[in-house]
C-alpha atoms as a PDB file:
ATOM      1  CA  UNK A   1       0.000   0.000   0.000  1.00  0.00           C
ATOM      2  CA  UNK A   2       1.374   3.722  -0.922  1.00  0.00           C
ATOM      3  CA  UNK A   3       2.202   5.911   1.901  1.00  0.00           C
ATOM      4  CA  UNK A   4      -0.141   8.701   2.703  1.00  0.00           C
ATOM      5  CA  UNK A   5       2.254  11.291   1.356  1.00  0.00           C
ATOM      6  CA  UNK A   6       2.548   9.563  -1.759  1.00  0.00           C
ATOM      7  CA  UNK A   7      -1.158   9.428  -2.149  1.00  0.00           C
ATOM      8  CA  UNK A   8      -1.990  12.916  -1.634  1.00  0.00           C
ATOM      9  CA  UNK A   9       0.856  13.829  -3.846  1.00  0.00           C
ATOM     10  CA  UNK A  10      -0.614  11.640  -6.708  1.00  0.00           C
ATOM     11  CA  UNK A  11      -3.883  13.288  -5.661  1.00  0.00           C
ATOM     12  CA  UNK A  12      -2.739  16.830  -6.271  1.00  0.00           C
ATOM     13  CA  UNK A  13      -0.739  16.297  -9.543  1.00  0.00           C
ATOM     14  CA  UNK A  14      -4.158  14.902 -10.736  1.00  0.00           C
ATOM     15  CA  UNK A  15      -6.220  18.063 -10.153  1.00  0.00           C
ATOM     16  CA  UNK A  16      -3.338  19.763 -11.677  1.00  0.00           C
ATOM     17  CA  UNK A  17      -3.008  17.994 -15.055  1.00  0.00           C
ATOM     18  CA  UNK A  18      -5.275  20.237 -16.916  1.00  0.00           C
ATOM     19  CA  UNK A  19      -5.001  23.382 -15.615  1.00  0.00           C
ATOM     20  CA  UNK A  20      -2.545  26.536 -15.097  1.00  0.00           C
ATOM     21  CA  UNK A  21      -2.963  26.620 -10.756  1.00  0.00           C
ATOM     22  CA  UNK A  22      -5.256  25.121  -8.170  1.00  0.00           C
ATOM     23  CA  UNK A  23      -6.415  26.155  -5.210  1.00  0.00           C
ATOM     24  CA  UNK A  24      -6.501  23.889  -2.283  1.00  0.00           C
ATOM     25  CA  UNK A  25      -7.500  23.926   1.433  1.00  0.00           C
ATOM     26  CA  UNK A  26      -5.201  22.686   3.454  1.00  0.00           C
ATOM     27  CA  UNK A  27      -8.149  21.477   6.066  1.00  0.00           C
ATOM     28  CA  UNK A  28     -10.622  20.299   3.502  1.00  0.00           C
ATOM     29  CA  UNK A  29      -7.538  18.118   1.975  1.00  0.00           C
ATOM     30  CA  UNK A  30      -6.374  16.738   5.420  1.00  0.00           C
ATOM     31  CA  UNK A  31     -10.450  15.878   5.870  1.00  0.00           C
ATOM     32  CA  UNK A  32     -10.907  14.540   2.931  1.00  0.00           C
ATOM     33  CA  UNK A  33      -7.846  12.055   3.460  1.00  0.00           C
ATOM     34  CA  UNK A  34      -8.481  11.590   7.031  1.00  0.00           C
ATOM     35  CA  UNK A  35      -4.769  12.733   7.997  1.00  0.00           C
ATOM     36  CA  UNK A  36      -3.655  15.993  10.123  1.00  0.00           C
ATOM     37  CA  UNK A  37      -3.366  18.867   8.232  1.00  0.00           C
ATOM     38  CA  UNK A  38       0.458  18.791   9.236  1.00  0.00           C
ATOM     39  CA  UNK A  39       0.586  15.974   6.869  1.00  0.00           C
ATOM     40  CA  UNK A  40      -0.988  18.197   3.869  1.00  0.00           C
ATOM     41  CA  UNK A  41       2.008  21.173   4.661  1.00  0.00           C
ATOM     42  CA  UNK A  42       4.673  18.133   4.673  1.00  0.00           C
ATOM     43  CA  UNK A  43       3.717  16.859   1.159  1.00  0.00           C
ATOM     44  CA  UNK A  44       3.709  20.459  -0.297  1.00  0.00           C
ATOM     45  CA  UNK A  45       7.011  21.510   1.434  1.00  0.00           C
ATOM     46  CA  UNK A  46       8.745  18.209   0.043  1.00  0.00           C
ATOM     47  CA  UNK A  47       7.085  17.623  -3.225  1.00  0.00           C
ATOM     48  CA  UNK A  48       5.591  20.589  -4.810  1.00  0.00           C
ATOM     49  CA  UNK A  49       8.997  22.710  -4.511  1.00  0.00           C
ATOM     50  CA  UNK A  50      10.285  25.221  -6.911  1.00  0.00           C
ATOM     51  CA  UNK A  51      13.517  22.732  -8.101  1.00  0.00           C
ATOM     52  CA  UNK A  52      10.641  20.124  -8.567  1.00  0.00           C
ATOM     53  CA  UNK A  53       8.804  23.241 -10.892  1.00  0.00           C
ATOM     54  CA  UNK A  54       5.974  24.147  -8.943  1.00  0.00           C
ATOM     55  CA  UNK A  55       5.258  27.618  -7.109  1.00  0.00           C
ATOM     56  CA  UNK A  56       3.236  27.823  -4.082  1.00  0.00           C
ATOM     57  CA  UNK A  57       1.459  30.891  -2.582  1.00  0.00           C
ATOM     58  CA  UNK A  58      -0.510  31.293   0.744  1.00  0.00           C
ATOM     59  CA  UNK A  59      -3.906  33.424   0.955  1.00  0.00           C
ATOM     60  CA  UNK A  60      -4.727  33.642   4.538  1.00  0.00           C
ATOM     61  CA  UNK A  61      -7.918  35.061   5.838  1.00  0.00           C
ATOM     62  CA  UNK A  62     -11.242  34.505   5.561  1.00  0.00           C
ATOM     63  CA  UNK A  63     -11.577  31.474   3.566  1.00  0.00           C
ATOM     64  CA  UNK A  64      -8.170  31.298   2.788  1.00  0.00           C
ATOM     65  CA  UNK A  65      -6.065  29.094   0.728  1.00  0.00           C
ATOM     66  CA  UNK A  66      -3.104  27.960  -0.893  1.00  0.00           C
ATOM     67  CA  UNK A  67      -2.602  28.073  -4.837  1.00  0.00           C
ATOM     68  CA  UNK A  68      -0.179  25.643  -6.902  1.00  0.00           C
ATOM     69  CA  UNK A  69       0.864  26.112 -10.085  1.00  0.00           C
ATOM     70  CA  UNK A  70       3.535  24.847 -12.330  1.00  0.00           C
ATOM     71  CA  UNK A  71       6.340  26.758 -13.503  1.00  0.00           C
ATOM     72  CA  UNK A  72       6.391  27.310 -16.954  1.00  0.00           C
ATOM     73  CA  UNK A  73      10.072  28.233 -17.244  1.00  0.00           C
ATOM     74  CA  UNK A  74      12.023  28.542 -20.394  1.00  0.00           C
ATOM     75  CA  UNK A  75      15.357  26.635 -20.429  1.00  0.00           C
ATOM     76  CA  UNK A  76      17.329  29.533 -19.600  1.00  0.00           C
ATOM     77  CA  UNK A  77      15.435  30.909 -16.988  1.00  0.00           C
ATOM     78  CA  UNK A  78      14.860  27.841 -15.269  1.00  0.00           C
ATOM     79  CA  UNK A  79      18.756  27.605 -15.197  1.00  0.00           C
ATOM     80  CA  UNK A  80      18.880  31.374 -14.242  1.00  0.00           C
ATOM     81  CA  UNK A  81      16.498  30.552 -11.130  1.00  0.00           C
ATOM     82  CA  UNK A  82      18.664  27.355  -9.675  1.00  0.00           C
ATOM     83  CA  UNK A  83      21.453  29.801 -10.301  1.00  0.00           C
ATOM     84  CA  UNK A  84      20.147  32.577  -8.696  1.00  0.00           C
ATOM     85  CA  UNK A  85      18.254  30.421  -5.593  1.00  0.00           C
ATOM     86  CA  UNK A  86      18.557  26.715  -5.189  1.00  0.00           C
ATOM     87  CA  UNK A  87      22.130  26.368  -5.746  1.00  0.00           C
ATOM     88  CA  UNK A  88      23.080  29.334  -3.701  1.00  0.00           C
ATOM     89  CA  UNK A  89      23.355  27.057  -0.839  1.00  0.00           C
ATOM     90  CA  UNK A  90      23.739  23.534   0.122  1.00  0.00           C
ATOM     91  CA  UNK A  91      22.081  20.733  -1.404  1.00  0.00           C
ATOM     92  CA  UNK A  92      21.922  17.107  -0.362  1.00  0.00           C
ATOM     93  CA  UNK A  93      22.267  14.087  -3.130  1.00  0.00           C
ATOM     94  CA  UNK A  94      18.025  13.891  -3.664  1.00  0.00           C
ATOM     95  CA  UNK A  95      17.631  17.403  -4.315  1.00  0.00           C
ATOM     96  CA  UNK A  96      20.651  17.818  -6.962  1.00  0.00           C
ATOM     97  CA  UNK A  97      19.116  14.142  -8.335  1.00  0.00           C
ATOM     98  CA  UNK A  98      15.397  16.117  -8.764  1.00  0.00           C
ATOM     99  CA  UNK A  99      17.221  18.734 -10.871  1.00  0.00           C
ATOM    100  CA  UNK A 100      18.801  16.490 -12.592  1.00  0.00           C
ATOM    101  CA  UNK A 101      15.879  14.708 -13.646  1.00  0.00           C
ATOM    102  CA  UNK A 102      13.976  18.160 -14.563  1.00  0.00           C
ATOM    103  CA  UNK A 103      16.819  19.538 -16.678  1.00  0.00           C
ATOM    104  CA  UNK A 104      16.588  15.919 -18.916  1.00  0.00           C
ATOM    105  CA  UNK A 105      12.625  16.172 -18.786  1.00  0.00           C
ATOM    106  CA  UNK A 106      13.388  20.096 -20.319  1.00  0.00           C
ATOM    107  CA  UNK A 107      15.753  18.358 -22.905  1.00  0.00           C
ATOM    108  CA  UNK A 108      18.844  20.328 -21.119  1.00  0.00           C
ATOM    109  CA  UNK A 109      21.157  17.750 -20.291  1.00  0.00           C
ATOM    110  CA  UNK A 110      21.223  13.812 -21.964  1.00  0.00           C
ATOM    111  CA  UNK A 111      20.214  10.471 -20.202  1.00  0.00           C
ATOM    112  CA  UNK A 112      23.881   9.653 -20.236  1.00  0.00           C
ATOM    113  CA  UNK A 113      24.810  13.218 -19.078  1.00  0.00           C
ATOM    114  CA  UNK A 114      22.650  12.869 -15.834  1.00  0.00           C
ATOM    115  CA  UNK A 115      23.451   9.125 -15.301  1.00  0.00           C
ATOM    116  CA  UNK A 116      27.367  10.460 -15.463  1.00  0.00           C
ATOM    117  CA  UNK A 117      26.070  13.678 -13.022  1.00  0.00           C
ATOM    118  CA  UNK A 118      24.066  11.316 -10.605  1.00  0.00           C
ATOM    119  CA  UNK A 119      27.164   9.155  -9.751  1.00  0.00           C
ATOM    120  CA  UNK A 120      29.580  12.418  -9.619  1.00  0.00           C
ATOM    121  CA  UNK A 121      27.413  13.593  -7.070  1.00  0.00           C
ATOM    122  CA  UNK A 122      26.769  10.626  -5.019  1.00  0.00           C
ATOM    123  CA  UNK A 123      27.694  11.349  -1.352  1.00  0.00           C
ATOM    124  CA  UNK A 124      30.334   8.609  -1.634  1.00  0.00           C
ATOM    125  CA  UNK A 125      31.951  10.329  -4.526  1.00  0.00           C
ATOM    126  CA  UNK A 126      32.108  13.831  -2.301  1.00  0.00           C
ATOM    127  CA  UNK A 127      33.062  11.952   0.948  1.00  0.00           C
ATOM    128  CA  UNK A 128      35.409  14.186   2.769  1.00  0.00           C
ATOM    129  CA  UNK A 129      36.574  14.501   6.511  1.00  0.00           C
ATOM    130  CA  UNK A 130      34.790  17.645   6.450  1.00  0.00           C
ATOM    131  CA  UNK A 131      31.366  18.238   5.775  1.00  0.00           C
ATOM    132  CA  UNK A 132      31.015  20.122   3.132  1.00  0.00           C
ATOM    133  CA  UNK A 133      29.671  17.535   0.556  1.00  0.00           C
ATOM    134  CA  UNK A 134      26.620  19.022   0.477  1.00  0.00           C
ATOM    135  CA  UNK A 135      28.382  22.574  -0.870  1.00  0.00           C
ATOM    136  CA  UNK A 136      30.495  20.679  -2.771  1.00  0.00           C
ATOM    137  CA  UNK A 137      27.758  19.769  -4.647  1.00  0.00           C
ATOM    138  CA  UNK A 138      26.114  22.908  -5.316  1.00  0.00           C
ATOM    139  CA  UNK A 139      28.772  24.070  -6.826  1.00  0.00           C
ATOM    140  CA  UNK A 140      29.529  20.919  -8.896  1.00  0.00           C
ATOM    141  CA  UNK A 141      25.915  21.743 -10.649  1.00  0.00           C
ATOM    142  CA  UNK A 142      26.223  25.294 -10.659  1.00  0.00           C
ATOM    143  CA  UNK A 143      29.838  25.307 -12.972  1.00  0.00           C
ATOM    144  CA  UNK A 144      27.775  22.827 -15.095  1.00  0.00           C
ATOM    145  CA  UNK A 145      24.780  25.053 -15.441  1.00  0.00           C
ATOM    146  CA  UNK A 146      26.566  28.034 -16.095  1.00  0.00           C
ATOM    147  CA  UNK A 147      28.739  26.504 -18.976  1.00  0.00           C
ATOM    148  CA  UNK A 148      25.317  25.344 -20.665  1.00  0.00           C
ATOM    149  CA  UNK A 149      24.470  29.001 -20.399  1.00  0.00           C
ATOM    150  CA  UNK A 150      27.765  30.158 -22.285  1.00  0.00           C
ATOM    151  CA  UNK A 151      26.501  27.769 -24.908  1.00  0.00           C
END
């Protein structure tokens, strides 16, 4: 059986498929899957991020909601944002692996270019005495992304 998370994610993606944004409620979604609404704010926080190419904005008040929506990025500005944002700080092995993955769904870099990327960036190929894998492998992806740039 699918973990909650995973069910609310495939949930949300649905309601998204034709359409620019959505607006959901975080305690009519935590009713309707009989789950605290803690659970809701986890699976948006984790899956719905801006690396993954979603946006999400809080309306608070009366009635108040949160809207979704999908980035629709061209190549370079998607590249401009993780250079501007994401890769501005640290980022563990699954987040770098998530951009990955999005730059060969935009056509940006080959299969073989992110299988080659993937294992470069494992946390056994960054293993160091210090911690600083994690910044080590920011910068890794953000050399890369600026040289496809210069292209």
């Amino acid at each position: 059986m699918s973990k909650i998370s995973d069910v609310i994610e495939e949930f949300i993606l649905e309601q998204l498929d034709n359409t620019e944004f959505i607006n959901l409620s975080r305690n009519e979604l935590a009713n309707f899957f009989n789950c605290a609404p803690s659970q809701i704010n986890y699976v948006l926080s984790t899956r719905f991020t801006a690396p993954k190419g979603f946006v999400i904005e809080s309306h608070r008040g009366g009635g108040g909601y949160i809207r979704l929506a999908r980035i629709n990025l061209s190549k370079d500005s998607y590249i401009k944002e993780l250079l501007t944002n994401t890769l501005n700080t640290e980022i563990d092995y699954n987040e770098s692996f998530v951009i990955l993955s999005n730059l060969n769904k935009m056509k940006i870099l080959s299969n073989d270019a992110v299988k080659a990327l993937s294992f470069a960036l494992l946390p056994k190929s960054l293993s160091m005495p210090v911690k600083i894998e994690n910044k080590l492998r920011s910068n890794i992806l953000k050399n890369v992304l600026i040289n496809i740039l210069k292209e």
